[in-house]
N, C-alpha and C. Protein backbone atom coordinates (compact mmCIF):
# COMPACT_ATOMS: atom_id res chain seq x y z
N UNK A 1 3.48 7.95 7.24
CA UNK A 1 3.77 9.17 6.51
C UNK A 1 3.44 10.34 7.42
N UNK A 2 4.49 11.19 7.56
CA UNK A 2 3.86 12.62 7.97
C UNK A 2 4.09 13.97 7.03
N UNK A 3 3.17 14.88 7.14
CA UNK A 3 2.91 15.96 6.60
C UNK A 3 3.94 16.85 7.22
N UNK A 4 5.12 17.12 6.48
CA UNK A 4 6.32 17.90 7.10
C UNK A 4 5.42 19.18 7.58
N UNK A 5 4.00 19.98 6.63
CA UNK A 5 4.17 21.10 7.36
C UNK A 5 3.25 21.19 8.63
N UNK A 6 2.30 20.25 8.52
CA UNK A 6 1.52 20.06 9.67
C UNK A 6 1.64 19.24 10.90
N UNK A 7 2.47 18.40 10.36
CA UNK A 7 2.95 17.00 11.41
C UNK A 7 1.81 16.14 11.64
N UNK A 8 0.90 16.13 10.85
CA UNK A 8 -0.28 15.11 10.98
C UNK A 8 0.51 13.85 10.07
N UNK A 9 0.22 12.81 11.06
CA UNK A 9 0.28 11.62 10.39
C UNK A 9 -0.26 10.56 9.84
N UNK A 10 -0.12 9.86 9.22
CA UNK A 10 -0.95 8.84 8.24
C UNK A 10 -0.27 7.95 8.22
N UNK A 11 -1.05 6.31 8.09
CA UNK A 11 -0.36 5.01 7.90
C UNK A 11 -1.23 4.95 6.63
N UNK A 12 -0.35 3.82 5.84
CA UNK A 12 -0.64 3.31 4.36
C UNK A 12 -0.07 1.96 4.49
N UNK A 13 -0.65 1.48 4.22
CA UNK A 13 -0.93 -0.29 4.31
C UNK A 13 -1.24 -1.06 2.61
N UNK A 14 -0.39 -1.81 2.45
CA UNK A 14 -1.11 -2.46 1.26
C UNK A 14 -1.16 -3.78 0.91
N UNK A 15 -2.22 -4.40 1.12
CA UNK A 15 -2.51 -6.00 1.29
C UNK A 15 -2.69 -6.11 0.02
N UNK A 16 -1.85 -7.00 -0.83
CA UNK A 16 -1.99 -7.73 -1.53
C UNK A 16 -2.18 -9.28 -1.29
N UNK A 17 -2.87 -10.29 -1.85
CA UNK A 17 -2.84 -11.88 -1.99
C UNK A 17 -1.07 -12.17 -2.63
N UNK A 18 -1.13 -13.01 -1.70
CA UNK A 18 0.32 -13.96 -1.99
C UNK A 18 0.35 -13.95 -3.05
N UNK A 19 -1.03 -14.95 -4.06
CA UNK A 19 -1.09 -15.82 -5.41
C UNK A 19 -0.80 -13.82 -6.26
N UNK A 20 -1.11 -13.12 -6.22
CA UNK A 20 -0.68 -11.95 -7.07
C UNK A 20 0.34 -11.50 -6.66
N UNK A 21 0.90 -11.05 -5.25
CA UNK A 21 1.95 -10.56 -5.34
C UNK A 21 3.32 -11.47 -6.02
N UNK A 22 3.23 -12.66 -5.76
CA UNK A 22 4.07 -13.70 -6.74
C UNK A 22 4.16 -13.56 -8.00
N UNK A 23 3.05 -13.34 -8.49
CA UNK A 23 3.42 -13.21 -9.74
C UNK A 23 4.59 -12.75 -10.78
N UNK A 24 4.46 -11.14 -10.57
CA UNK A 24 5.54 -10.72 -11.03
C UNK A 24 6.47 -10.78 -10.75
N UNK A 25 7.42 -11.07 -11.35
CA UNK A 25 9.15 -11.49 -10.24
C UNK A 25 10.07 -10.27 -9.89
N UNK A 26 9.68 -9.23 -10.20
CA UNK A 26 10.33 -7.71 -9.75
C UNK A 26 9.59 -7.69 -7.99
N UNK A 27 8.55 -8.22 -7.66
CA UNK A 27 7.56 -8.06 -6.11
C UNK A 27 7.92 -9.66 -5.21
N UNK A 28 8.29 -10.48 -6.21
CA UNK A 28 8.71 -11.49 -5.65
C UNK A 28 10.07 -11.57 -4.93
N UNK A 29 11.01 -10.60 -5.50
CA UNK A 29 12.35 -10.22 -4.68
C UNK A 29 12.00 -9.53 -4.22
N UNK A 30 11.28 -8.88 -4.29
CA UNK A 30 11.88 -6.96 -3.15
C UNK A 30 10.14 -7.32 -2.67
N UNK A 31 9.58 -7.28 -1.38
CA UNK A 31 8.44 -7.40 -1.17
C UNK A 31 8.39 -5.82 -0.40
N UNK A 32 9.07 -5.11 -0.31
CA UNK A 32 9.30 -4.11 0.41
C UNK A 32 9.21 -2.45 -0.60
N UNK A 33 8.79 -3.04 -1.98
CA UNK A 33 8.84 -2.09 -3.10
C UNK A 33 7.85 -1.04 -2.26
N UNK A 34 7.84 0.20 -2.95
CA UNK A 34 7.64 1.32 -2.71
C UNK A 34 5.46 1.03 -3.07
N UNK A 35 4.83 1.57 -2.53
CA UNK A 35 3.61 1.80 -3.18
C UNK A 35 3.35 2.03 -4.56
N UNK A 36 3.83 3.16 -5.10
CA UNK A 36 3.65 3.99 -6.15
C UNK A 36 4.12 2.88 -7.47
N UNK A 37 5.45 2.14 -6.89
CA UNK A 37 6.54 1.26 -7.83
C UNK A 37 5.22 0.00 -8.11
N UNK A 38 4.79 -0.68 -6.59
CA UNK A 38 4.04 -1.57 -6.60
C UNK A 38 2.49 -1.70 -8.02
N UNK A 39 2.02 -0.75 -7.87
CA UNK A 39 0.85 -0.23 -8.62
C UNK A 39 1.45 -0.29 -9.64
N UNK A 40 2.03 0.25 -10.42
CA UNK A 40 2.89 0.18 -11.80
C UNK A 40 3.17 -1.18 -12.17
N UNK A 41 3.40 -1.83 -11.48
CA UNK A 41 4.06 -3.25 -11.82
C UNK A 41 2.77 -4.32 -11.95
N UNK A 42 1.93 -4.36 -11.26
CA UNK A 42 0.92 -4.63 -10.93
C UNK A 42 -0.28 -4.90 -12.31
N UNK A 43 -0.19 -3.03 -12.36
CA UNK A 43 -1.09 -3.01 -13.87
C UNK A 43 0.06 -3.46 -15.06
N UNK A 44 0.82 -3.46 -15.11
CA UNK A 44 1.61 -3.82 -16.28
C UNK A 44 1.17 -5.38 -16.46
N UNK A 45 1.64 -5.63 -15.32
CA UNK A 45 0.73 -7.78 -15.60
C UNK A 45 -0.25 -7.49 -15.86
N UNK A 46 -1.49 -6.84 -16.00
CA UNK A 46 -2.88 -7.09 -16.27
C UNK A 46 -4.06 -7.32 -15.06
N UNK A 47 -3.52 -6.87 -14.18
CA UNK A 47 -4.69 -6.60 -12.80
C UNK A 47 -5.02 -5.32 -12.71
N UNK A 48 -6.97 -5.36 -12.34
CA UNK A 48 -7.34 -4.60 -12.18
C UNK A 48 -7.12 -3.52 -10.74
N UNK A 49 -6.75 -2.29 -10.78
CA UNK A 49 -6.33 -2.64 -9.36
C UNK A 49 -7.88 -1.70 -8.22
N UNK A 50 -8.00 -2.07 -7.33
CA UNK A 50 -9.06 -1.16 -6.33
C UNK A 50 -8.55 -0.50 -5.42
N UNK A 51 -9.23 0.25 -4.88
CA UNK A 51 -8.93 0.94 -3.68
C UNK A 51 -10.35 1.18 -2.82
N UNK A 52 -9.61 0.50 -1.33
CA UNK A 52 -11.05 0.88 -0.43
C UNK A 52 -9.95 1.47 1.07
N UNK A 53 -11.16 3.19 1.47
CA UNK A 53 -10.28 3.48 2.22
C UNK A 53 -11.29 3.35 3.52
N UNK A 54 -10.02 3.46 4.99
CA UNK A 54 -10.88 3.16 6.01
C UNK A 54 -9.92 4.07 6.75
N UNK A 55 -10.55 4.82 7.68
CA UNK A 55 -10.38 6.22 8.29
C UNK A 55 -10.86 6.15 9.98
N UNK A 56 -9.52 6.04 11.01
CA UNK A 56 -9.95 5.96 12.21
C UNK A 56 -8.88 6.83 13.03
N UNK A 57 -9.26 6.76 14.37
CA UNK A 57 -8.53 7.46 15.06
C UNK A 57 -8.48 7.02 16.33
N UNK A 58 -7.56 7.74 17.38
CA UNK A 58 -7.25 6.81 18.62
C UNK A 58 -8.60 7.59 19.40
N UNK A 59 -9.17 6.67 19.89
CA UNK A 59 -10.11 6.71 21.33
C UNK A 59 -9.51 7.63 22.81
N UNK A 60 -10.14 8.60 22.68
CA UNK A 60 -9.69 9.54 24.40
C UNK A 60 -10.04 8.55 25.17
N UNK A 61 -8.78 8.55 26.59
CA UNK A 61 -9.77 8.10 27.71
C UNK A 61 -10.46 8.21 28.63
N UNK A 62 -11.52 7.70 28.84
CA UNK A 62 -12.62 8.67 29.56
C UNK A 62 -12.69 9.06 31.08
């Protein structure tokens, strides 16, 4: 993702387990669903969902 007005960029990653993403059969065709779509579908089956964030950056070289 980038910030059209700043041009800072961001990656977004979302690991789900096989045994859940299977589940629902809307994630079982399209494994490529959108984030936002994913989460929706997700809680509709009855999973709790979490979030853990991790924040890095590239190393200068010295």
């Amino acid at each position: 993702m980038t910030d059209p007005d700043t041009g800072t960029r961001a990656l977004h990653t979302v690991l789900i387990p096989f045994a859940t993403a299977d589940q629902p059969q809307q994630l079982a065709e399209a494994p490529d669903t959108e984030p936002e779509q994913i989460y929706a579908i997700l809680t509709t089956a009855g999973h709790k969902l979490t979030w853990h964030e991790t924040i890095s950056a590239p190393h200068a070289a010295a």
